[in-house]
C-alpha atoms as a PDB file:
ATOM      1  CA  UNK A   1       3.492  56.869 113.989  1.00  0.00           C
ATOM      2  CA  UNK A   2       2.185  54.440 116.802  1.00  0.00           C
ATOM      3  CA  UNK A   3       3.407  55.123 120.718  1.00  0.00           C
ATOM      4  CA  UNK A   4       4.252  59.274 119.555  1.00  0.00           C
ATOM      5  CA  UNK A   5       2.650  60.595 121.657  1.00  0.00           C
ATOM      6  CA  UNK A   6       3.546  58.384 124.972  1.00  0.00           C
ATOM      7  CA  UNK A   7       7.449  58.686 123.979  1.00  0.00           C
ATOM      8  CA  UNK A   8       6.999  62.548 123.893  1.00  0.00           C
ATOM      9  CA  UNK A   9       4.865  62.393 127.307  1.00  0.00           C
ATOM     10  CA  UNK A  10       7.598  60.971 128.804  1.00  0.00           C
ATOM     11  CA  UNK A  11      10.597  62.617 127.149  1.00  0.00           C
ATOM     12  CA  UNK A  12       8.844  66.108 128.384  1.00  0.00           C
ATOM     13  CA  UNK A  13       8.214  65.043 131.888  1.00  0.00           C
ATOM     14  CA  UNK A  14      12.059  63.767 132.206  1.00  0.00           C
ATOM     15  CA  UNK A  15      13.262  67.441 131.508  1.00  0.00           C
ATOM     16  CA  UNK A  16      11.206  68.495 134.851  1.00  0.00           C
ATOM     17  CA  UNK A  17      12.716  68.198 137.920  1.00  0.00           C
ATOM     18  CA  UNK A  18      10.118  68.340 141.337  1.00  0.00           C
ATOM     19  CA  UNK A  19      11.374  71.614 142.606  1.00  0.00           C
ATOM     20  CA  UNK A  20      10.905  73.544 138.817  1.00  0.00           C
ATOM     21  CA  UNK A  21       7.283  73.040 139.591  1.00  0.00           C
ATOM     22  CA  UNK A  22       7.190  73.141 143.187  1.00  0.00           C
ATOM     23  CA  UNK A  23       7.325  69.938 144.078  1.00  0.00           C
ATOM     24  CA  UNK A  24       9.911  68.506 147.086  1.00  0.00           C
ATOM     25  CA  UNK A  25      12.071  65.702 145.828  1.00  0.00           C
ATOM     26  CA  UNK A  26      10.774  63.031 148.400  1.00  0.00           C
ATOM     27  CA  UNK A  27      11.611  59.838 148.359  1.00  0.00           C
ATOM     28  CA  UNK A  28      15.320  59.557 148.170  1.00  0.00           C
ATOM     29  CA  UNK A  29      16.966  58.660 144.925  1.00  0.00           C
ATOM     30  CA  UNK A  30      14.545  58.342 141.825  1.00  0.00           C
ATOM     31  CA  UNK A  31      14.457  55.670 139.846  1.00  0.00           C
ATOM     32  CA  UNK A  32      13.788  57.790 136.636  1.00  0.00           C
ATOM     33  CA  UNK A  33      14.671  61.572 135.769  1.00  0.00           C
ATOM     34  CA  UNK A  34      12.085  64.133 135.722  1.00  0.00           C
ATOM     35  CA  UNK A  35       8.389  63.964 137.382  1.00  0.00           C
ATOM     36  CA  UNK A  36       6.725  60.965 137.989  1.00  0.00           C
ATOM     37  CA  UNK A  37       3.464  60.023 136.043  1.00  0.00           C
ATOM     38  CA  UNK A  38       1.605  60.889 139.548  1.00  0.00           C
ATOM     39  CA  UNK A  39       3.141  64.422 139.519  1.00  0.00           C
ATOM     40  CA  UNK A  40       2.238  65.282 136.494  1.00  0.00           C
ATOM     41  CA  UNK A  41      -1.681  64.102 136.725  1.00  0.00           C
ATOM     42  CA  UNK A  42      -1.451  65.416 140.352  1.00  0.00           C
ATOM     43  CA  UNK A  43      -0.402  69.119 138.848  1.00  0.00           C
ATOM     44  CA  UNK A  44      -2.656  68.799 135.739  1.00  0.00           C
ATOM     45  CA  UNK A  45      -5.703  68.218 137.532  1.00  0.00           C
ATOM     46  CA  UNK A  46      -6.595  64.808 136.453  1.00  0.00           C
ATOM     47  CA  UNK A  47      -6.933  61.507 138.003  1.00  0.00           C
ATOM     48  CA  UNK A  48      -3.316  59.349 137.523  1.00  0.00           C
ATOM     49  CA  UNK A  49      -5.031  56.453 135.983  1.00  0.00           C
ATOM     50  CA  UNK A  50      -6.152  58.950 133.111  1.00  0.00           C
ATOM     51  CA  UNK A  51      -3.207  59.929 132.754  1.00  0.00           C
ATOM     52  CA  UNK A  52      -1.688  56.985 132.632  1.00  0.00           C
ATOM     53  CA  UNK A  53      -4.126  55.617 130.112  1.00  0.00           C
ATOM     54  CA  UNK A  54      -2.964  59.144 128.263  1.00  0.00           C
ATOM     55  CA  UNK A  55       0.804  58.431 127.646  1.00  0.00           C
ATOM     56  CA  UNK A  56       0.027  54.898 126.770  1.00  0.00           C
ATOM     57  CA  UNK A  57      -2.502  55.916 123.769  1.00  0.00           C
ATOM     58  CA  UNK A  58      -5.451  54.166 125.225  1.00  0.00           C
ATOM     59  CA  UNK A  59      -7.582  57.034 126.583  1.00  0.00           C
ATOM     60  CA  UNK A  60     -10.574  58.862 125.804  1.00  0.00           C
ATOM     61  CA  UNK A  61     -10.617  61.607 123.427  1.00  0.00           C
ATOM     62  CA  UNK A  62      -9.216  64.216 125.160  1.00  0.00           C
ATOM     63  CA  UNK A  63      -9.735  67.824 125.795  1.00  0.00           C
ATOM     64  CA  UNK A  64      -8.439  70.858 125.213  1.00  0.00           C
ATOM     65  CA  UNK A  65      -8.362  72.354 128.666  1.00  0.00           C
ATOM     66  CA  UNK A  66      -6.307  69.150 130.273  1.00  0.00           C
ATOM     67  CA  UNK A  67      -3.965  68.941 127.195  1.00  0.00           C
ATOM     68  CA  UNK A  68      -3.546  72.862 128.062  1.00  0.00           C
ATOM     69  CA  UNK A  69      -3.169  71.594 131.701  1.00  0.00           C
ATOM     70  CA  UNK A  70      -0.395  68.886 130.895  1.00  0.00           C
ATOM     71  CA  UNK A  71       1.558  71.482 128.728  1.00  0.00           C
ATOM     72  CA  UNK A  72       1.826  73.962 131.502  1.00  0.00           C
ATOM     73  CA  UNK A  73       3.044  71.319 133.497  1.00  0.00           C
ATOM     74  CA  UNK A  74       5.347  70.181 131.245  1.00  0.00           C
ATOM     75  CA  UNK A  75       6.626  73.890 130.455  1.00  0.00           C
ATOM     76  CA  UNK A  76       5.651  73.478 127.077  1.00  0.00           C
ATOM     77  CA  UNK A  77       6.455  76.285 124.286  1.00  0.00           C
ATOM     78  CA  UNK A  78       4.089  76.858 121.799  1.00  0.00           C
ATOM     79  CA  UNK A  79       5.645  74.297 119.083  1.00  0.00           C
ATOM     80  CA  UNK A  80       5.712  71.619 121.520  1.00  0.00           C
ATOM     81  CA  UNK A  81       1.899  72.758 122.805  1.00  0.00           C
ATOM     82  CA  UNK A  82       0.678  72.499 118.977  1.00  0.00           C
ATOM     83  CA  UNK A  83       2.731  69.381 118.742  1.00  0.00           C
ATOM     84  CA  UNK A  84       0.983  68.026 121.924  1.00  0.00           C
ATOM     85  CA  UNK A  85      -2.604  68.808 120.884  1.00  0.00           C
ATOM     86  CA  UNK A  86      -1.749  66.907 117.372  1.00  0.00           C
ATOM     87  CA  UNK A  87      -0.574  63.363 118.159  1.00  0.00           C
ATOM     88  CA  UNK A  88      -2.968  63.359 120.762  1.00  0.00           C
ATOM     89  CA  UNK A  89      -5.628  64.071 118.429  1.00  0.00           C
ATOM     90  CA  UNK A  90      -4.666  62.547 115.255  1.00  0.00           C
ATOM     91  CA  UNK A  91      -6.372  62.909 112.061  1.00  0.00           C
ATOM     92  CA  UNK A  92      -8.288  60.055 110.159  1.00  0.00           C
ATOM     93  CA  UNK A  93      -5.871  57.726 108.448  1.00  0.00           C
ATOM     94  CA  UNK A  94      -5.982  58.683 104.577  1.00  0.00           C
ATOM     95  CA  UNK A  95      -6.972  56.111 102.296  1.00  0.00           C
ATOM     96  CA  UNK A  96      -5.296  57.661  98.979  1.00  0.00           C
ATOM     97  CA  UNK A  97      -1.369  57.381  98.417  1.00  0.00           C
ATOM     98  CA  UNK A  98       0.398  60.324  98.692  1.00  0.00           C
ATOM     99  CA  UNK A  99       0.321  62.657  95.514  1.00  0.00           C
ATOM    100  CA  UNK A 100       3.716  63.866  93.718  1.00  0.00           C
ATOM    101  CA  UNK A 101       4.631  67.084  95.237  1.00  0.00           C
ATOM    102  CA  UNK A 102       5.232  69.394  92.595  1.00  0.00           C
ATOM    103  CA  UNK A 103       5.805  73.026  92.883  1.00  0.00           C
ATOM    104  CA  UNK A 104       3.829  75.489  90.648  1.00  0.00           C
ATOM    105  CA  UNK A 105       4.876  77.797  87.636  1.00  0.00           C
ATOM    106  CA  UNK A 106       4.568  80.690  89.805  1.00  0.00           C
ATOM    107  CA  UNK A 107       6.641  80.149  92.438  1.00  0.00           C
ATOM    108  CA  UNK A 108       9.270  78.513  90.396  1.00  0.00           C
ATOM    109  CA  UNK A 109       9.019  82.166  88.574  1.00  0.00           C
ATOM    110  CA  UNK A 110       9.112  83.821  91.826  1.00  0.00           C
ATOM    111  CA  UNK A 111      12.165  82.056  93.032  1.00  0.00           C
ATOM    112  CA  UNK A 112      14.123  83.247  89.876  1.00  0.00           C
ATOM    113  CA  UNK A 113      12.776  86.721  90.696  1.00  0.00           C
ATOM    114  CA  UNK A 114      14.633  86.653  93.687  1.00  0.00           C
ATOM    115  CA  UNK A 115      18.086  86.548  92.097  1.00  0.00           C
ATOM    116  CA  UNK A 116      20.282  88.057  94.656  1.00  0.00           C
ATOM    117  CA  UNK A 117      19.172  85.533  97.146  1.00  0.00           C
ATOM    118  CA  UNK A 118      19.753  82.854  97.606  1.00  0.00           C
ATOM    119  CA  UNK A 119      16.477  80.383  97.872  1.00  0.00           C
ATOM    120  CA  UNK A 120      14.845  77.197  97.717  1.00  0.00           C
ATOM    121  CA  UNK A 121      11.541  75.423  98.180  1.00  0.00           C
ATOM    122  CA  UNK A 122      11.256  72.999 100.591  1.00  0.00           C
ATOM    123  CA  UNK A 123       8.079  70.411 100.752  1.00  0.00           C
ATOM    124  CA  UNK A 124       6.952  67.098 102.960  1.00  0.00           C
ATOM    125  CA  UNK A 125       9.838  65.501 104.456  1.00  0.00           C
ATOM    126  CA  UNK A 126      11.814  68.241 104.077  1.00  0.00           C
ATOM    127  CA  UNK A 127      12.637  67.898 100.072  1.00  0.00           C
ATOM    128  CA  UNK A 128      13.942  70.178  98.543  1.00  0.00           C
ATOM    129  CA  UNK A 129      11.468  70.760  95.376  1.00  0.00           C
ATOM    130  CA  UNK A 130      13.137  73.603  93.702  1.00  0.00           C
ATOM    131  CA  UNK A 131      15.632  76.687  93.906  1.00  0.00           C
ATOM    132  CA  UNK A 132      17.129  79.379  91.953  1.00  0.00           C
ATOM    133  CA  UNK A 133      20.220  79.545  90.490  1.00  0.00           C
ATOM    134  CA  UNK A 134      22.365  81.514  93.543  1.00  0.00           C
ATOM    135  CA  UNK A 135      21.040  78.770  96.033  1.00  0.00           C
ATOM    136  CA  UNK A 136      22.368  76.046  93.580  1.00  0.00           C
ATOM    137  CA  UNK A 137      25.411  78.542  94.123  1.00  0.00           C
ATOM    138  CA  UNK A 138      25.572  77.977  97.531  1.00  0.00           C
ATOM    139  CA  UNK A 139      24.290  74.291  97.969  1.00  0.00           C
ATOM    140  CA  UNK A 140      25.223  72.664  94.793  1.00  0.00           C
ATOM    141  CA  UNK A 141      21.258  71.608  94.551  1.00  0.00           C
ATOM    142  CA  UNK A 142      21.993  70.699  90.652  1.00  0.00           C
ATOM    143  CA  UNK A 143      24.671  68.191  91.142  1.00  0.00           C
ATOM    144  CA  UNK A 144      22.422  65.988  93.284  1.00  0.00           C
ATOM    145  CA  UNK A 145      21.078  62.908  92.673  1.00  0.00           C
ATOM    146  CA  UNK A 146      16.679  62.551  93.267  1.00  0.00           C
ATOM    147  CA  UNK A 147      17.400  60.771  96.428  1.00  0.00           C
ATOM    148  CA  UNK A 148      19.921  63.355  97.861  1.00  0.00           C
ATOM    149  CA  UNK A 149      17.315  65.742  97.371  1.00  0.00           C
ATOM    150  CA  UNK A 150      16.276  65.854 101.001  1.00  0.00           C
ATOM    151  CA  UNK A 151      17.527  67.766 104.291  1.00  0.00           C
ATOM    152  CA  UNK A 152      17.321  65.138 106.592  1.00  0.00           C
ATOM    153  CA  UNK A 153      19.306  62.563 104.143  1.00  0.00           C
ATOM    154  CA  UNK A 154      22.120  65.236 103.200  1.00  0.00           C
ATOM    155  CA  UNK A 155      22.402  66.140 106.357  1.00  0.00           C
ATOM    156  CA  UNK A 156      22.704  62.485 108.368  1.00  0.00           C
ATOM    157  CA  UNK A 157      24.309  60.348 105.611  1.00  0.00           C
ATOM    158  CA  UNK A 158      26.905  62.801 103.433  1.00  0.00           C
ATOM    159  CA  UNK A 159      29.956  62.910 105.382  1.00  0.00           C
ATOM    160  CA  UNK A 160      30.661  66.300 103.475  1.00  0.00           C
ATOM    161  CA  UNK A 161      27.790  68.284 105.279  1.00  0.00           C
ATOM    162  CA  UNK A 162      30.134  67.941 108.281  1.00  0.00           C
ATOM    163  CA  UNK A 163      32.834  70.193 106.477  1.00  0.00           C
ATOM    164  CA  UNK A 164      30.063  72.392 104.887  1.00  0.00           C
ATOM    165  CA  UNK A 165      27.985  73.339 108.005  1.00  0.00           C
ATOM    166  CA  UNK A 166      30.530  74.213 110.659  1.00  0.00           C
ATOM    167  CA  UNK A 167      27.702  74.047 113.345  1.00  0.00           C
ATOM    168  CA  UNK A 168      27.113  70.710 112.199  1.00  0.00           C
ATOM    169  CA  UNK A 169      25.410  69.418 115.466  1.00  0.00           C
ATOM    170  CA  UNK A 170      23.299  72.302 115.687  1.00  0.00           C
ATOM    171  CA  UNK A 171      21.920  71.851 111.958  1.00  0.00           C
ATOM    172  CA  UNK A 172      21.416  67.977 112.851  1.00  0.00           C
ATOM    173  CA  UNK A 173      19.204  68.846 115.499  1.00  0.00           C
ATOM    174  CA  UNK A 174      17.208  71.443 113.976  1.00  0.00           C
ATOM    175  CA  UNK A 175      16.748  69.078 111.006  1.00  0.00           C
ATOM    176  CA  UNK A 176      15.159  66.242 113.632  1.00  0.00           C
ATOM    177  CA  UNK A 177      13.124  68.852 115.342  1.00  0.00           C
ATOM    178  CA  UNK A 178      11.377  69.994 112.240  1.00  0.00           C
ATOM    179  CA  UNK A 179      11.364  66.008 110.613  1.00  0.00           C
ATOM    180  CA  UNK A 180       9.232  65.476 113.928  1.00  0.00           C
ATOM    181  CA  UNK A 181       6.641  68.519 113.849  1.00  0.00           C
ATOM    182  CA  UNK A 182       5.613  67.109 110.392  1.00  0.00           C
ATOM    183  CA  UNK A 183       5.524  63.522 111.503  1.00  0.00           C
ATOM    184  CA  UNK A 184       3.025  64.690 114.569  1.00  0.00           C
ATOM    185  CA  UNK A 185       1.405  66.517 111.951  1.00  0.00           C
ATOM    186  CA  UNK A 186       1.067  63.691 109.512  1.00  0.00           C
ATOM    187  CA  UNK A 187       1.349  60.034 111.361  1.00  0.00           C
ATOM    188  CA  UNK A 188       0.261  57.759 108.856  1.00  0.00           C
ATOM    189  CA  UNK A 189       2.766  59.148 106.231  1.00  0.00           C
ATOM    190  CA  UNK A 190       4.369  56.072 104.678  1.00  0.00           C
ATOM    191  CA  UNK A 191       7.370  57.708 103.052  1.00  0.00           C
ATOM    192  CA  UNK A 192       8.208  59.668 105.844  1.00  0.00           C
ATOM    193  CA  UNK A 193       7.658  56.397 108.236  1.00  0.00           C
ATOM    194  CA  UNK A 194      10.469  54.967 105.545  1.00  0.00           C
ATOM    195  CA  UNK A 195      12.632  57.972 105.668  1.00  0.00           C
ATOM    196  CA  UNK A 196      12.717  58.019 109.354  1.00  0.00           C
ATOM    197  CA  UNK A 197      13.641  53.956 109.335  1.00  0.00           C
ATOM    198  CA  UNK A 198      16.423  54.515 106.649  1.00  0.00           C
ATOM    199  CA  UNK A 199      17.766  56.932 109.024  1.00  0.00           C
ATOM    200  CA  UNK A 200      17.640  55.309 112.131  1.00  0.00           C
ATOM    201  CA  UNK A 201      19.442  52.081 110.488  1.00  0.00           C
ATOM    202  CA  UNK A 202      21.999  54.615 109.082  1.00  0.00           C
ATOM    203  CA  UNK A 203      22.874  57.087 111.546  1.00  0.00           C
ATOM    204  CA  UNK A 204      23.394  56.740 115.320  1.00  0.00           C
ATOM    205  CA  UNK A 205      23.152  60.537 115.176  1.00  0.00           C
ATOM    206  CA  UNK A 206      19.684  60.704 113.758  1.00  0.00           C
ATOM    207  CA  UNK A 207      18.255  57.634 116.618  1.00  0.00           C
ATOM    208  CA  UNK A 208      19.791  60.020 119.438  1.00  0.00           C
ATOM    209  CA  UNK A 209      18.558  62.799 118.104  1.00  0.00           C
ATOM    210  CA  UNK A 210      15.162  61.194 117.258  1.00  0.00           C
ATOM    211  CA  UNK A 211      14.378  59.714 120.460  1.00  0.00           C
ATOM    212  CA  UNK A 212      14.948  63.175 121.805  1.00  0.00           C
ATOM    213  CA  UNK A 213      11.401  64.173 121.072  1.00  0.00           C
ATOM    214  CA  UNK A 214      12.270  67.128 119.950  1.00  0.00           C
ATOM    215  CA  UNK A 215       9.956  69.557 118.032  1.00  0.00           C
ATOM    216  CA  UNK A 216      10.824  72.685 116.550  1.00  0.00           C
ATOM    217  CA  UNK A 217       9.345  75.030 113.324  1.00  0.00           C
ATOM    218  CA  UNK A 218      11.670  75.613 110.934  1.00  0.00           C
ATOM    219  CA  UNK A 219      10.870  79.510 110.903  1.00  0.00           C
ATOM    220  CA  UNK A 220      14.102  81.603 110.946  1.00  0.00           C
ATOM    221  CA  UNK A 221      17.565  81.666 112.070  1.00  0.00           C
ATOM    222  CA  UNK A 222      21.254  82.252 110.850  1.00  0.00           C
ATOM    223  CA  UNK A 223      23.173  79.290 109.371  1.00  0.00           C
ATOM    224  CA  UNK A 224      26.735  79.204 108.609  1.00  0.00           C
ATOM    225  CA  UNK A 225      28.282  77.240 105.690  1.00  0.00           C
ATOM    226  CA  UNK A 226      31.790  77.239 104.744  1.00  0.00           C
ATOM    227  CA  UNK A 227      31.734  77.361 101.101  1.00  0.00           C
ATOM    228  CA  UNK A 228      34.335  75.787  99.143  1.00  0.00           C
ATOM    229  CA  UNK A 229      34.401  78.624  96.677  1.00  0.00           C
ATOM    230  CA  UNK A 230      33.431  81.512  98.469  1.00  0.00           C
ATOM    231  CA  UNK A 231      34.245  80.394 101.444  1.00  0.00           C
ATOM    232  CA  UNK A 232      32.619  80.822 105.385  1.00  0.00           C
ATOM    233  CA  UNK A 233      28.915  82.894 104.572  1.00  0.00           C
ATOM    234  CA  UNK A 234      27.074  83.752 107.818  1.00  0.00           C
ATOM    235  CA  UNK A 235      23.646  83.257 106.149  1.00  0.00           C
ATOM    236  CA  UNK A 236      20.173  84.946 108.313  1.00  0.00           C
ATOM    237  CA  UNK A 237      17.192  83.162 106.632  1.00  0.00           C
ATOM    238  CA  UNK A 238      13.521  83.347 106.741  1.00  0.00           C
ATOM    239  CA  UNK A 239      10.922  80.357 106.256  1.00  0.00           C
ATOM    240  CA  UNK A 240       7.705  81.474 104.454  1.00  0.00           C
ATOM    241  CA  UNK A 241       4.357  79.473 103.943  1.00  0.00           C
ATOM    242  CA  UNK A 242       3.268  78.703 100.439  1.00  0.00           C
ATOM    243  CA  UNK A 243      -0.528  79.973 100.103  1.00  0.00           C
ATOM    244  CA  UNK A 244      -2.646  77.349  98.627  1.00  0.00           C
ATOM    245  CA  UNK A 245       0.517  74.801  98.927  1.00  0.00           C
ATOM    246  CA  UNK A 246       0.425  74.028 102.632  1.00  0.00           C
ATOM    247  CA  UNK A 247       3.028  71.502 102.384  1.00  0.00           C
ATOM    248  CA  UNK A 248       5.505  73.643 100.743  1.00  0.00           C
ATOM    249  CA  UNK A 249       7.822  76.612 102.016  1.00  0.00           C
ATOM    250  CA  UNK A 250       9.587  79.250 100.382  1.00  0.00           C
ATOM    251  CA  UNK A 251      13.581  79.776 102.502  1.00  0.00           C
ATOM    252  CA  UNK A 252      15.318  82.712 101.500  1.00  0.00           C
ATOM    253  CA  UNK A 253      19.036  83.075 102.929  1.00  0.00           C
ATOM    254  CA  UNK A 254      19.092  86.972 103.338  1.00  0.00           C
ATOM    255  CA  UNK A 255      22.949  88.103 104.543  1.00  0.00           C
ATOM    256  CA  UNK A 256      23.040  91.296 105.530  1.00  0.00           C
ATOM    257  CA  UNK A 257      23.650  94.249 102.823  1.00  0.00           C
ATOM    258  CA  UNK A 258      27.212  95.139 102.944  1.00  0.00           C
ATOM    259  CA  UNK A 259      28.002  91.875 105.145  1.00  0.00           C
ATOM    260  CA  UNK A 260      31.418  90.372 103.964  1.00  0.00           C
ATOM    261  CA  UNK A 261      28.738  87.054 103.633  1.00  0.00           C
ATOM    262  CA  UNK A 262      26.733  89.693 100.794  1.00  0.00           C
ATOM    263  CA  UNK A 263      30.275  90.101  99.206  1.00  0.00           C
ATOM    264  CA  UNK A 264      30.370  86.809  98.714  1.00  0.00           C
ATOM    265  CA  UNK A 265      27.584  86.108  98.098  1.00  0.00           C
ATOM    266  CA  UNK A 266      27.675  88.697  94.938  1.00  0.00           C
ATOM    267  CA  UNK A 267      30.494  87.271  94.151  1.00  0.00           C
ATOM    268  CA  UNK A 268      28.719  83.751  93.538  1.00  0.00           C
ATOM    269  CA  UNK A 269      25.931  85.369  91.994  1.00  0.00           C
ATOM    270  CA  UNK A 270      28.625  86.753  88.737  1.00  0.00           C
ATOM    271  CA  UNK A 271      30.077  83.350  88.816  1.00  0.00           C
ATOM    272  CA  UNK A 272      26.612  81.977  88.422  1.00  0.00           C
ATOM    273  CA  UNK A 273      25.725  84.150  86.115  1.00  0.00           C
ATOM    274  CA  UNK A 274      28.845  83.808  83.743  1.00  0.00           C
ATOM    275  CA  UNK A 275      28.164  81.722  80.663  1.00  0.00           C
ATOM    276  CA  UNK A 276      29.771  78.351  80.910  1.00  0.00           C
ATOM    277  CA  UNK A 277      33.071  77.673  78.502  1.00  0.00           C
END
């Protein structure tokens, strides 16, 4: 996605202020927050006009060691370092459309094996591909339509997330940060490129939250929902890579054993598991 990596140049250096790095704050007022593009090339090492020619996509290929440079001075973590070294580097643009993401027997088999968790598979753009039955239990996966089959849209455009996530604002922006790492990882993504417009013309949330610049994997963490059967589950969950499917992830929600969450959560898992009529 064109002008990436110059928006997250400059939405980095506007979280610095001169004395975090050492710098004195000459020069009165500022006209804009953060370092100035001369700081930054100053600190990194580099000349300003390369730098300059940097955040506005027009330089040279770059290297390693000053990309390492401009993260330290930037106070980069390791997400946003990755995410730095990508859109500055960006891959060939692929000539083939995308290919259907489908998930494979096996894992569909291993989610079922994994009855007492709930689980889901989650795959470019942050679809949700599959799940087993207990995370149908806890999402309602089944009674979605294709199209709702996606974080970012269920999350941004169905008012009931609000009332089912009580740390709504915290989901929304974990959902943008992760939405962004694959965007840096795949530019030239046309669906995504739609996704992301639908959004923007649909949410005032999602444009704030977007021109943010912020990255973040979606590794692990604790979300809570507030069930309308079972009611509030504190849920821990871990994010796992799918071996030969590097566009797919397995989540497990894993509350702890004896948790009034895994109570709950067993007691969804007999409901689920009750024959219907």
């Amino acid at each position: 996605m064109d002008g990436d990596l110059g928006d997250f140049l400059r939405s980095r250096r506007a979280r610095i202020q001169p004395e975090d790095v050492g710098l004195n704050a000459y020069g009165g007022r500022r006209r804009v927050p953060g370092l100035r593009r001369e700081e930054v090339a100053q600190l990194a090492g580099v000349s300003v006009d390369y730098y300059i020619r940097l955040e506005q996509g027009r330089g040279p290929s770059v290297s390693d060691a000053v990309l390492d440079a401009i993260a330290r001075v930037l106070q980069l973590d390791e997400t946003e370092h990755t995410y730095l070294r990508t859109v500055a580097r960006p891959r060939p643009r692929a000539s083939a459309p995308a290919a259907t993401q489908r998930v494979r027997p096996g894992l569909r088999l291993l989610l079922d094996t994994l009855g007492g968790a709930p689980a889901f598979i989650l795959g470019r753009r942050m679809d949700v591909l599959a799940w087993n039955a207990l995370g149908d239990a806890v999402v309602g996966y089944s009674r979605m339509r294709p199209a709702e089959l996606n974080i970012p849209r269920q999350v941004f455009l169905d008012p009931a997330t609000r009332e089912l996530y009580p740390e709504w604002a915290a989901v929304a922006a974990e959902t943008v940060a992760h939405l962004r790492l694959d965007a840096g990882l795949h530019p030239d993504d046309k669906q995504l490129a739609t996704l992301v417009g639908e959004l923007s013309m649909k949410s005032e949330d999602f444009r704030r939250l977007w021109a943010d610049h912020r990255v973040k994997a979606k590794t692990y963490g604790v979300k809570r929902i507030d069930h309308p059967v079972a009611g509030e589950l504190t849920l821990p969950y871990e994010t796992l890579g799918v071996p030969g499917d590097p566009g797919q992830s397995l989540v497990v929600y894993t509350p702890e054993p004896g948790s009034e969450t895994a109570e709950r959560i067993a007691l969804l898992a007999s409901r689920a598991a009750a024959p219907a009529g």
